[in-house]
C-alpha atoms as a PDB file:
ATOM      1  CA  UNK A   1       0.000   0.000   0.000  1.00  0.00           C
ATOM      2  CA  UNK A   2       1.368   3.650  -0.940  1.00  0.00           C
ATOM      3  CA  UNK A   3       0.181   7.061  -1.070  1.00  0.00           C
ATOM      4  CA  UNK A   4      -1.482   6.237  -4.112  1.00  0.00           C
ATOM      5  CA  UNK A   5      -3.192   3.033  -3.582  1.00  0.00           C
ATOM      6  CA  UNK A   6      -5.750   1.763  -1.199  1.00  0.00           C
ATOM      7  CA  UNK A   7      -7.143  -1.559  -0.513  1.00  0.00           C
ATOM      8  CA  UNK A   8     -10.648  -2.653  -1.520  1.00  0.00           C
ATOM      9  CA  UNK A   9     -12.490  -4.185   1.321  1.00  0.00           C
ATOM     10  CA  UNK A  10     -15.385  -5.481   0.347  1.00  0.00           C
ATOM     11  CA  UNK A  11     -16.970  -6.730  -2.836  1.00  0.00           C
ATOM     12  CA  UNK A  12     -19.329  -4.671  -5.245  1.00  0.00           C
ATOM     13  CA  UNK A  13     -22.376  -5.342  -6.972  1.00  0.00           C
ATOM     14  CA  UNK A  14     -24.199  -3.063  -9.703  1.00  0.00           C
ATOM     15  CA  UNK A  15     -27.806  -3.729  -9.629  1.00  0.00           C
ATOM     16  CA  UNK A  16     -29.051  -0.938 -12.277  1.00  0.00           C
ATOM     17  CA  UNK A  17     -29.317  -1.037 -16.243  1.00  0.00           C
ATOM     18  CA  UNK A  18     -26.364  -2.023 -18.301  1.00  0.00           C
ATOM     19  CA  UNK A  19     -26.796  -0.428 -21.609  1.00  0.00           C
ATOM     20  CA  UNK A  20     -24.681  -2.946 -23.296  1.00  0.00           C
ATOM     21  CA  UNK A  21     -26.394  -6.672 -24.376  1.00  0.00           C
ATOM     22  CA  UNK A  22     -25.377  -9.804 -23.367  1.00  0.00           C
ATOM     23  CA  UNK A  23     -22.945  -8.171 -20.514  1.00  0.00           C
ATOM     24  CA  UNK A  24     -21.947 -11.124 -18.537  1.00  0.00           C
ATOM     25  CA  UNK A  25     -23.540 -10.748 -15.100  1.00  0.00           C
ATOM     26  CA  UNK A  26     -19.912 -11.454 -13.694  1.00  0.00           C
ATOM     27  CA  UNK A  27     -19.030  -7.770 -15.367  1.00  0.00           C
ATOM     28  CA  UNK A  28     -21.012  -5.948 -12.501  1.00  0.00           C
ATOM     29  CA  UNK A  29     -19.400  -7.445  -9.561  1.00  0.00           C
ATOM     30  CA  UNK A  30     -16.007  -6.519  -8.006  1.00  0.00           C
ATOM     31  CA  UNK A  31     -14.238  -8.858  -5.350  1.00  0.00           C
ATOM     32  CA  UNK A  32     -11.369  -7.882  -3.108  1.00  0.00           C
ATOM     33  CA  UNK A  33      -9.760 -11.232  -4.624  1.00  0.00           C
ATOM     34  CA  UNK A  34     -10.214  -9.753  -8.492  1.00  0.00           C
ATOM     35  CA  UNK A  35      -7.319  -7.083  -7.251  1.00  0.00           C
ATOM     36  CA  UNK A  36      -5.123  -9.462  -6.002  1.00  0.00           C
ATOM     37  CA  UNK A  37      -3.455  -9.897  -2.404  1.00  0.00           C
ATOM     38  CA  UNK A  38      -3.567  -7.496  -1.170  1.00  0.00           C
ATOM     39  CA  UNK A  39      -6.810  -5.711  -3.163  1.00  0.00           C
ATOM     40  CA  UNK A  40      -4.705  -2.519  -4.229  1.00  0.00           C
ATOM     41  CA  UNK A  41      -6.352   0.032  -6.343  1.00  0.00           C
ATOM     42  CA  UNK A  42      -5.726   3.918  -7.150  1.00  0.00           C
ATOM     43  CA  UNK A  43      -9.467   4.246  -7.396  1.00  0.00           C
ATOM     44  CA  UNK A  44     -10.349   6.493 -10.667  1.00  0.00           C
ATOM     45  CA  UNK A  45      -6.980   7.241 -12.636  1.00  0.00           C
ATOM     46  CA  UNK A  46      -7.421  11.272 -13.499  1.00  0.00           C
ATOM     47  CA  UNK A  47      -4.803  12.498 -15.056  1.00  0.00           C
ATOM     48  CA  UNK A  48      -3.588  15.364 -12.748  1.00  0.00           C
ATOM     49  CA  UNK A  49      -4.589  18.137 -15.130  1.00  0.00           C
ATOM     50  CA  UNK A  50      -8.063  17.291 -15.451  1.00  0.00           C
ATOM     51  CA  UNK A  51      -8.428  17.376 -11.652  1.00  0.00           C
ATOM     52  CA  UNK A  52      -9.883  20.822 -11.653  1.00  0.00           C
ATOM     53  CA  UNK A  53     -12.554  18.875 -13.303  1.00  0.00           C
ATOM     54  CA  UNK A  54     -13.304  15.335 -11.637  1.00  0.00           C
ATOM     55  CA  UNK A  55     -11.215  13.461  -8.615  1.00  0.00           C
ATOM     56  CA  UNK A  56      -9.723  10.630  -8.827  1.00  0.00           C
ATOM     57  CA  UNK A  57     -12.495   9.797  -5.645  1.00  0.00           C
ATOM     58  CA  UNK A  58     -16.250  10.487  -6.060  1.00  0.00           C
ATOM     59  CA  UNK A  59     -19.602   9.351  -6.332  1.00  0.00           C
ATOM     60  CA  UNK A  60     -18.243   7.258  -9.476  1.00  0.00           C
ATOM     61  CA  UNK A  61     -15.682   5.572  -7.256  1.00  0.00           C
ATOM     62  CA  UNK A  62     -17.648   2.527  -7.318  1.00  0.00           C
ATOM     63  CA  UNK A  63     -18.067   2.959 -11.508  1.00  0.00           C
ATOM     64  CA  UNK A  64     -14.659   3.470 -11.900  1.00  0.00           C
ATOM     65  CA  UNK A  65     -13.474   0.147 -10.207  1.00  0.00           C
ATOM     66  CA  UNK A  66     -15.658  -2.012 -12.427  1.00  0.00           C
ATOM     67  CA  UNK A  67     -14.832  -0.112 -15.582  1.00  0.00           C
ATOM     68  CA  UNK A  68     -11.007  -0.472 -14.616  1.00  0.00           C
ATOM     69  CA  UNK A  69     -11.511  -4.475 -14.157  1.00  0.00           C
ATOM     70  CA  UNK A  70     -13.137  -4.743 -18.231  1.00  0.00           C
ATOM     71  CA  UNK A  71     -10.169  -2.748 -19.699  1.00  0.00           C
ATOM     72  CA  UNK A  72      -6.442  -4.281 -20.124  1.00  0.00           C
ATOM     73  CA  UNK A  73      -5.192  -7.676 -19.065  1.00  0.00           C
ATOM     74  CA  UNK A  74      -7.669  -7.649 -16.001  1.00  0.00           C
ATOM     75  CA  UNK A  75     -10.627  -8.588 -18.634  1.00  0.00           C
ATOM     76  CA  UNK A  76     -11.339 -11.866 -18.290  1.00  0.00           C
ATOM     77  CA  UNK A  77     -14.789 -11.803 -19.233  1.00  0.00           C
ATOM     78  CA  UNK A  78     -14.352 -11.003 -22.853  1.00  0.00           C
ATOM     79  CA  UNK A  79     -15.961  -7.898 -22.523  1.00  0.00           C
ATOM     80  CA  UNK A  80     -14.821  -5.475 -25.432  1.00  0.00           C
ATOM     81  CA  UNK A  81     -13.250  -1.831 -24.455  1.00  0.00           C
ATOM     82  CA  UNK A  82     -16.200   0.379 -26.344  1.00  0.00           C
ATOM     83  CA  UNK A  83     -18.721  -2.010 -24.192  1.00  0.00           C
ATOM     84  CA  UNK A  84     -17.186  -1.788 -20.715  1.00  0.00           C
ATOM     85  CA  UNK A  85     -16.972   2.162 -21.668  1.00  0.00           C
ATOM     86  CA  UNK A  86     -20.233   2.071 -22.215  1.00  0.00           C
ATOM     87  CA  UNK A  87     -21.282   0.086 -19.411  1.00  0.00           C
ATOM     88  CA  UNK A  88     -19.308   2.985 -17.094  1.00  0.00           C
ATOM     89  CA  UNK A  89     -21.507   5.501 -18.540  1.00  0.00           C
ATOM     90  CA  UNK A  90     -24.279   3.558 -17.424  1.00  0.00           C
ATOM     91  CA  UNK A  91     -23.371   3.078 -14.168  1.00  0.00           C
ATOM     92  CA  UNK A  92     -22.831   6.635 -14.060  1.00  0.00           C
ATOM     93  CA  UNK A  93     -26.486   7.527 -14.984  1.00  0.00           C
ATOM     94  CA  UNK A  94     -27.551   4.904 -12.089  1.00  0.00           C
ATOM     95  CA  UNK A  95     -24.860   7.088  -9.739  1.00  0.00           C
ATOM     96  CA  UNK A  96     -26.602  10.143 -10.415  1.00  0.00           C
ATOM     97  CA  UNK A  97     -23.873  12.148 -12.220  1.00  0.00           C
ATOM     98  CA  UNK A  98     -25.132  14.465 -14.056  1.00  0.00           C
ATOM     99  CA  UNK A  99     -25.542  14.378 -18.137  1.00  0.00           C
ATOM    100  CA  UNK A 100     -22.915  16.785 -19.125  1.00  0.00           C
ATOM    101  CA  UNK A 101     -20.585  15.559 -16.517  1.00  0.00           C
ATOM    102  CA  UNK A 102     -21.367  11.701 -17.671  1.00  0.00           C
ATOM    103  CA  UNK A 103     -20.349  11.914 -20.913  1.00  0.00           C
ATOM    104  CA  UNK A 104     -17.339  14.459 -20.467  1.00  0.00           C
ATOM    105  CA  UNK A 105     -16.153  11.781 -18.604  1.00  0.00           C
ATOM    106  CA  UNK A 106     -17.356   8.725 -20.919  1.00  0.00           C
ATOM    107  CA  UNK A 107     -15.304  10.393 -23.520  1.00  0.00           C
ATOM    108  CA  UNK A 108     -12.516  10.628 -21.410  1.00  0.00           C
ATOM    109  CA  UNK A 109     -11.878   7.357 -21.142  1.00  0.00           C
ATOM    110  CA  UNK A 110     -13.373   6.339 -24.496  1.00  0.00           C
ATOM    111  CA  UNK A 111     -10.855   8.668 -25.505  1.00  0.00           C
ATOM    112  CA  UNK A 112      -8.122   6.702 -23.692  1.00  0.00           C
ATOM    113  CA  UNK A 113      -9.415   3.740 -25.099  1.00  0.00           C
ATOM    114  CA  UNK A 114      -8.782   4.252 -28.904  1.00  0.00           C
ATOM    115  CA  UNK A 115      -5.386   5.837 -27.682  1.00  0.00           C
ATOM    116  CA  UNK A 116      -4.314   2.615 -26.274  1.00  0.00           C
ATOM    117  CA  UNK A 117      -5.178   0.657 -29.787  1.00  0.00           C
ATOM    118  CA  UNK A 118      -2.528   0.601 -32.232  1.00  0.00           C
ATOM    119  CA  UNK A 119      -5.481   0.250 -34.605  1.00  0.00           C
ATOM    120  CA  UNK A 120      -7.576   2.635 -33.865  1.00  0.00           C
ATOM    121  CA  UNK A 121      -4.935   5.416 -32.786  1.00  0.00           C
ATOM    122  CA  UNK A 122      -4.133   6.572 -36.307  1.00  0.00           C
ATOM    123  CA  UNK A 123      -7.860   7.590 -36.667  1.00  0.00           C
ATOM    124  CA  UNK A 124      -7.611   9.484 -32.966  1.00  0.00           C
ATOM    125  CA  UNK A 125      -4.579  11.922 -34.072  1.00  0.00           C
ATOM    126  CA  UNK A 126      -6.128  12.470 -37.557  1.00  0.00           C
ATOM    127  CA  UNK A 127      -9.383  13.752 -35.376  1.00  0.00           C
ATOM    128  CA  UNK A 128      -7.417  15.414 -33.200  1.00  0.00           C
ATOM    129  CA  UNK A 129      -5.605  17.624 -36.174  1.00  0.00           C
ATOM    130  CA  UNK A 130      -9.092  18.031 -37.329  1.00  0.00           C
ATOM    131  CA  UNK A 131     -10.313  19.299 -34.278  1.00  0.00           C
ATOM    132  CA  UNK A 132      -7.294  22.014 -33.978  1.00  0.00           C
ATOM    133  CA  UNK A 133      -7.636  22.979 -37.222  1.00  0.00           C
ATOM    134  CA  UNK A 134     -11.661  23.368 -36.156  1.00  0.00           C
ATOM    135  CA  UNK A 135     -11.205  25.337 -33.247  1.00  0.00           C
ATOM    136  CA  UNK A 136      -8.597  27.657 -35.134  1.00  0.00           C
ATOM    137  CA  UNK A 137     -11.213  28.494 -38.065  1.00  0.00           C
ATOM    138  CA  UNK A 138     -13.530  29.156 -35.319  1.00  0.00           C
ATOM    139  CA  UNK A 139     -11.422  31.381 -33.305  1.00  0.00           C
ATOM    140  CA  UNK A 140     -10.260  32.927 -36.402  1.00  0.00           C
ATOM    141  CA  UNK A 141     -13.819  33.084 -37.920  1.00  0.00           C
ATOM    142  CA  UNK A 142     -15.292  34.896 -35.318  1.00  0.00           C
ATOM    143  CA  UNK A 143     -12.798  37.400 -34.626  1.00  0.00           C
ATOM    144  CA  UNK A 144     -13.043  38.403 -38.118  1.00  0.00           C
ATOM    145  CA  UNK A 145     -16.256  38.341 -38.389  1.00  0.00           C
ATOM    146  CA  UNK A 146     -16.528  35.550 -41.432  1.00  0.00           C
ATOM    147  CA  UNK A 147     -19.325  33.446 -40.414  1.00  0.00           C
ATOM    148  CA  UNK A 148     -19.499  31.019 -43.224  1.00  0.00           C
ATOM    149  CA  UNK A 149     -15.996  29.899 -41.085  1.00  0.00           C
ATOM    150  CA  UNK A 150     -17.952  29.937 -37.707  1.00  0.00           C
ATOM    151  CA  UNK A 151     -20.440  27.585 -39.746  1.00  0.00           C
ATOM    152  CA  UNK A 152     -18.202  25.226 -41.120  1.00  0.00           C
ATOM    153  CA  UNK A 153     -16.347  25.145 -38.096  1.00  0.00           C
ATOM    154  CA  UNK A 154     -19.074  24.801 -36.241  1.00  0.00           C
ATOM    155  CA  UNK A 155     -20.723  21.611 -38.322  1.00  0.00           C
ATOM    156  CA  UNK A 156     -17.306  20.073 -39.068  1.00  0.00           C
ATOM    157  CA  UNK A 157     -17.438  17.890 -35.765  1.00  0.00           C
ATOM    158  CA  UNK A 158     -20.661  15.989 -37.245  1.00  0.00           C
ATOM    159  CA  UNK A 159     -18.988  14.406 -39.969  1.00  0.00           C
ATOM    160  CA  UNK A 160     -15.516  13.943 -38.274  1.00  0.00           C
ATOM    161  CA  UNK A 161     -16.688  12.399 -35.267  1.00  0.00           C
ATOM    162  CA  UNK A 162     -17.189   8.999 -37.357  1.00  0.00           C
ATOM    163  CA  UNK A 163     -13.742   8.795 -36.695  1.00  0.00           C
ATOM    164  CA  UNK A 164     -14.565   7.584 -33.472  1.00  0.00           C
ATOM    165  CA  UNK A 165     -16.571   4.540 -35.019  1.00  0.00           C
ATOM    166  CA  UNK A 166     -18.831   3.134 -32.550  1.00  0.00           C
ATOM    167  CA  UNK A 167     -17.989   5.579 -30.038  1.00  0.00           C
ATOM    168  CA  UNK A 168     -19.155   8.496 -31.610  1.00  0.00           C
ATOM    169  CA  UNK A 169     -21.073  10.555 -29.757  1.00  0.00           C
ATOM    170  CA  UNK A 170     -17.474  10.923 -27.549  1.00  0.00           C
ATOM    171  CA  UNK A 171     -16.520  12.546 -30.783  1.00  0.00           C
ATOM    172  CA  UNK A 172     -18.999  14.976 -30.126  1.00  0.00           C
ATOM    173  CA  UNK A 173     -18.876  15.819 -26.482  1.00  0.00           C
ATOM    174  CA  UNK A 174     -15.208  16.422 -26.917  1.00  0.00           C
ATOM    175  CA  UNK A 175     -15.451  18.498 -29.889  1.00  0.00           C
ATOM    176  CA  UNK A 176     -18.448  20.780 -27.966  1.00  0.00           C
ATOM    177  CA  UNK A 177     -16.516  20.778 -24.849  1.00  0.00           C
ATOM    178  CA  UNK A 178     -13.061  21.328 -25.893  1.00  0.00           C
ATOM    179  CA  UNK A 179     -13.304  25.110 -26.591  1.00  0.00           C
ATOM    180  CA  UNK A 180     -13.682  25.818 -22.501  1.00  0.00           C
ATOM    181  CA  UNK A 181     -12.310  22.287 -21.020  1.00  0.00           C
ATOM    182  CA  UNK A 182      -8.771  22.780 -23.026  1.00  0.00           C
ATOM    183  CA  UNK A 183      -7.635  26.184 -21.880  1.00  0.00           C
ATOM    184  CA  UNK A 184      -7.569  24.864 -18.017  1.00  0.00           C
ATOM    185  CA  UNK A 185      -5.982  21.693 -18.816  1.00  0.00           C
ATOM    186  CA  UNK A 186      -3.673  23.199 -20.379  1.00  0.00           C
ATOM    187  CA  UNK A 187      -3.086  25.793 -17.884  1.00  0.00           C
ATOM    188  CA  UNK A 188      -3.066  23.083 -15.086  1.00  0.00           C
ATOM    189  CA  UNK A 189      -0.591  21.002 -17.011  1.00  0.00           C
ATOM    190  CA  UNK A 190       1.865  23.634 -16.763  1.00  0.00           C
ATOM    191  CA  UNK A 191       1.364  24.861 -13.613  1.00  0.00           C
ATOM    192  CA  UNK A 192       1.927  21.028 -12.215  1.00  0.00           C
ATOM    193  CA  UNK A 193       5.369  20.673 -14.174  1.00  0.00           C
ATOM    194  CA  UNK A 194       6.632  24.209 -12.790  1.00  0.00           C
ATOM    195  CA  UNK A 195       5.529  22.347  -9.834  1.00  0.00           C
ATOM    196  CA  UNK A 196       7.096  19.146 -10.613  1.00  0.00           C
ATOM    197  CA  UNK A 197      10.465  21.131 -11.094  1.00  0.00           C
ATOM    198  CA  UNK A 198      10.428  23.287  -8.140  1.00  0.00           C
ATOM    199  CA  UNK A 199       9.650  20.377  -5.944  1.00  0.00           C
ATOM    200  CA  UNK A 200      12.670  18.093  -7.304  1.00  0.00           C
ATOM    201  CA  UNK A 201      14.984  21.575  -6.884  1.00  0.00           C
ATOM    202  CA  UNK A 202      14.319  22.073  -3.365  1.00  0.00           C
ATOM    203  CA  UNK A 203      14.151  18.257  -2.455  1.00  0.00           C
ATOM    204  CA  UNK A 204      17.515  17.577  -4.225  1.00  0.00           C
ATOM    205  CA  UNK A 205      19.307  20.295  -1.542  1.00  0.00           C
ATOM    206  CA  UNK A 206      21.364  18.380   0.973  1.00  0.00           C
ATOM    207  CA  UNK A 207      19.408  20.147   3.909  1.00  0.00           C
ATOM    208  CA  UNK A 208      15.980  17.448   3.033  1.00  0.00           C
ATOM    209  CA  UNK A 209      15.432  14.198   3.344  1.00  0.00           C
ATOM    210  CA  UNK A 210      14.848  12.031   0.435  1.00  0.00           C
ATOM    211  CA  UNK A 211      10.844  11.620  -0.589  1.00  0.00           C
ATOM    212  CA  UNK A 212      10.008   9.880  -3.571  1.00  0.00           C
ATOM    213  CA  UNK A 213       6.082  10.411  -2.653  1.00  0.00           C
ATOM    214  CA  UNK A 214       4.247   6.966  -2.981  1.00  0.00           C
ATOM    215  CA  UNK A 215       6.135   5.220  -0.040  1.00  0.00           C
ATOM    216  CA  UNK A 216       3.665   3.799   2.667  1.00  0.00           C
ATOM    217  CA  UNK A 217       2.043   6.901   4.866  1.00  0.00           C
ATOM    218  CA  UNK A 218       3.391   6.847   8.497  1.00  0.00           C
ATOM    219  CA  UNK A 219       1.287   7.983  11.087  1.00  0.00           C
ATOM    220  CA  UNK A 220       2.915   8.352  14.055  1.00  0.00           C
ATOM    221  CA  UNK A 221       2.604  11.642  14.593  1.00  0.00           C
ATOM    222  CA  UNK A 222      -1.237  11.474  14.598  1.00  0.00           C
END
């Protein structure tokens, strides 16, 4: 156990509607012994820049640990990626989360999930030179006033979100939402590497102690 990690103690079981067919019934239940000995998890993995956004702890806690069991070499059920991404947006709904903040998020890790493919990827960085190029003609468009740009620009992300294939309608939620989600990513990505380097400056002076940061808390001052 680290800093980072915590230990599942008891099983879960999702009881609500699936949205995907056929989904074995093993896919919506989570046993200490899936995680191994010990049950380690980091709960949701956010990347640090999208924090500002969603926490890597939440109401979708519980989501997030089945959806993490149906992706990678932890599926043993055969379930495919765009299903058990589906199946998380689901599970969402039946949390509560809200509909914006759903799908931001289903297309978050939709998005992660064509990334990972050495198949799909190709089609992910074409979209995502697309999608620059889109938000430049609409930046550009409006400032100048040209709105057969704005237009274009603005219906552009119909057509290219078939690049997504099945998934879609991620291709859409990203391209509505990147105009005002992108500028404080961005902004928090560089803040945490001026971070990053400050905090690996001081530490490396002779007058600390070495901390890596995801050795095992000690509590014995509390």
């Amino acid at each position: 156990m680290t800093r980072k990690s915590f230990i599942l103690g008891s099983s879960l079981k999702y009881t609500g509607a699936r949205g995907v067919a056929n989904l074995p019934d093993a896919a919506c239940v989570l046993r200490p012994a899936d995680l191994g000995d010990p049950a380690l998890t980091d709960l949701a993995s956010v990347p640090t820049a999208l924090r500002w956004f969603v926490s890597s702890y939440d109401v979708h806690t519980p989501a997030a640990l089945l959806h993490d069991r149906l992706i990678g070499p932890t599926n043993i059920l055969g379930v495919s990626d765009a299903d058990a991404d589906r199946f998380f947006r689901f599970m969402l709904k039946a949390l509560g989360v809200r509909f914006v903040r759903r799908w931001m998020m289903w297309t978050a890790i939709a998005f992660g999930t064509r990334w990972r493919n050495p198949r799909l990827r190709p089609l992910l960085i074409v979209w995502l030179l697309a999608a620059v190029a889109g938000i430049s003609t609409l930046v550009y468009g409006s400032l100048v006033q040209n709105w057969s740009l704005v237009i274009v620009a603005a219906i552009a992300p119909i057509p290219a979100s078939l690049l997504w294939g099945r998934q879609y309608g991620a291709g859409l939620t990203a391209a509505a939402t990147a105009v005002w989600v992108l500028p404080p990513t961005i902004l928090g990505t560089v803040g945490f590497w001026i971070y990053w380097a400050l905090e690996k400056a001081v530490s490396a002076l002779p007058i600390h102690t070495a901390v890596k940061g995801d050795e095992p808390v000690e509590y014995k001052h509390f």
